[in-house]
C-alpha atoms as a PDB file:
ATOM      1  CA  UNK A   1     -16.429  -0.360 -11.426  1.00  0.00           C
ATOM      2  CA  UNK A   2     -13.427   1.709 -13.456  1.00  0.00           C
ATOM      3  CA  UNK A   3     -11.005   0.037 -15.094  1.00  0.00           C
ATOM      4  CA  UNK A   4      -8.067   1.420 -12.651  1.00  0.00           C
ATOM      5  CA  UNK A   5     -10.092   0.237  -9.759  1.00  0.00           C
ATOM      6  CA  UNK A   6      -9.742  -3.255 -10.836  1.00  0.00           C
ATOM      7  CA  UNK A   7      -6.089  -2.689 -12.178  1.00  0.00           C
ATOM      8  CA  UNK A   8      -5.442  -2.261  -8.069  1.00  0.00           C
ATOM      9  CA  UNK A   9      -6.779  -5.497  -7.277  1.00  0.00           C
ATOM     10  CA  UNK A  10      -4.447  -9.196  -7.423  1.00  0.00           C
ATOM     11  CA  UNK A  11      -5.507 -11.841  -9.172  1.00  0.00           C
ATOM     12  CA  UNK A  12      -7.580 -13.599  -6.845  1.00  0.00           C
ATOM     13  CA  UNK A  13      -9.794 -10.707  -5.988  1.00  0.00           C
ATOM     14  CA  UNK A  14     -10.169 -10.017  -9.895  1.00  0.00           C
ATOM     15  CA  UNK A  15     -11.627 -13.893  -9.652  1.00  0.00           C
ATOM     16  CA  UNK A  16     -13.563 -13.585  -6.711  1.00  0.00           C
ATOM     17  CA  UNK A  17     -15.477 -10.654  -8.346  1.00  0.00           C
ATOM     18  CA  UNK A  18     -16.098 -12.279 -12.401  1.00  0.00           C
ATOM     19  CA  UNK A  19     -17.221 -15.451  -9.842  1.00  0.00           C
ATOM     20  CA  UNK A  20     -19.553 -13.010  -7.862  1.00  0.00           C
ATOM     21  CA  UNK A  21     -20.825 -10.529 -10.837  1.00  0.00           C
ATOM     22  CA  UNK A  22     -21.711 -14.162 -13.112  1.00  0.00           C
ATOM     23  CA  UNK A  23     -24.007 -15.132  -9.839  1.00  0.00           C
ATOM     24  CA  UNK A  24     -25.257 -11.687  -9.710  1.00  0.00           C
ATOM     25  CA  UNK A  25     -25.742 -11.906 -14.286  1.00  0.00           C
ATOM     26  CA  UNK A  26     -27.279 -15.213 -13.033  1.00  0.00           C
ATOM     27  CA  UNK A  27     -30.061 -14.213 -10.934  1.00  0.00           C
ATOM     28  CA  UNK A  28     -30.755 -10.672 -12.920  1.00  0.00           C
ATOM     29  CA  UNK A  29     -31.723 -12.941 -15.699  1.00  0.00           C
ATOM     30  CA  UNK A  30     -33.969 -14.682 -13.184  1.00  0.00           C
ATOM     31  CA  UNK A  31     -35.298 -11.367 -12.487  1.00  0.00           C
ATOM     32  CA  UNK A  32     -35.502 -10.345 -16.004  1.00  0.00           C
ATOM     33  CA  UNK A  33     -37.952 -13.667 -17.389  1.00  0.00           C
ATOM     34  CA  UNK A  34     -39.943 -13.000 -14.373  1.00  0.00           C
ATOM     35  CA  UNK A  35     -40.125  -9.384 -15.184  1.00  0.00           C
ATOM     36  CA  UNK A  36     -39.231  -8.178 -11.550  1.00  0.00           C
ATOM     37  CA  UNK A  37     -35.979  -6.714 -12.967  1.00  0.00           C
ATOM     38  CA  UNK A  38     -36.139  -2.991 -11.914  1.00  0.00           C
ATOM     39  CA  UNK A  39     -33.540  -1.413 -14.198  1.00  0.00           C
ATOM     40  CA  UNK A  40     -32.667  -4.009 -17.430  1.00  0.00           C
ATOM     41  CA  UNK A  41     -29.151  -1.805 -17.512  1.00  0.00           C
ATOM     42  CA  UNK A  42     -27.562  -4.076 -14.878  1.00  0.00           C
ATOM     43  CA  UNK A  43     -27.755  -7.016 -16.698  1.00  0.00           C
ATOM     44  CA  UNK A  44     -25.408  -4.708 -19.558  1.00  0.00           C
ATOM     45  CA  UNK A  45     -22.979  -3.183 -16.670  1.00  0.00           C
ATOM     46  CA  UNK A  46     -22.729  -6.818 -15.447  1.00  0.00           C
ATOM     47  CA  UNK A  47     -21.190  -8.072 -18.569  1.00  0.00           C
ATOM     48  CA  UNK A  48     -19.430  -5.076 -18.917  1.00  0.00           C
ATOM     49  CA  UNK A  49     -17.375  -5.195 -16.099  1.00  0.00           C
ATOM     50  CA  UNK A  50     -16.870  -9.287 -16.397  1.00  0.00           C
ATOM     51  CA  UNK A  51     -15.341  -8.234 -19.913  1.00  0.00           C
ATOM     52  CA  UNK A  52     -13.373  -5.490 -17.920  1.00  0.00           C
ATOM     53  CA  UNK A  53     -12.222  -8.491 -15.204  1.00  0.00           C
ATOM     54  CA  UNK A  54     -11.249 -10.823 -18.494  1.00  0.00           C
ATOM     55  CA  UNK A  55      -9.283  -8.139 -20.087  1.00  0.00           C
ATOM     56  CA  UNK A  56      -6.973  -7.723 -17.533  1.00  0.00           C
ATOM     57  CA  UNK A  57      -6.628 -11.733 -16.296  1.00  0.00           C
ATOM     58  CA  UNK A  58      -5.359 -12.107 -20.212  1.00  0.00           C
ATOM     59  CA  UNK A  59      -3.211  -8.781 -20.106  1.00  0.00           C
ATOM     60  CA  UNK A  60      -1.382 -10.685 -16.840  1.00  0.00           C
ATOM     61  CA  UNK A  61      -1.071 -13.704 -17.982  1.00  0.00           C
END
């Protein structure tokens, strides 16, 4: 997701997503043990984006 995507959302959206993409982080390193994880790259663009979602929580605060 781009940073002025998430800028759009309000704070509780901007939490339900970091809640959602650290289930999805979650179960991709499920995936990865069991090596049944497709494309390792999401496990990266996962914590990317919950950076992203951090970011701007602090900048708000």
């Amino acid at each position: 997701m781009k940073i002025f995507e998430l800028r759009e959302l309000t704070n509780d959206e901007l939490q339900q997503k970091l809640d959602d993409l650290r289930e999805e982080i979650f179960n991709l390193r499920f995936q990865h043990a069991s090596n049944r994880l497709d494309n390792p790259m999401k496990i990266k663009i996962a914590k990317k984006n919950i950076a992203q979602i951090k970011t701007l929580l602090t900048e708000r605060e």
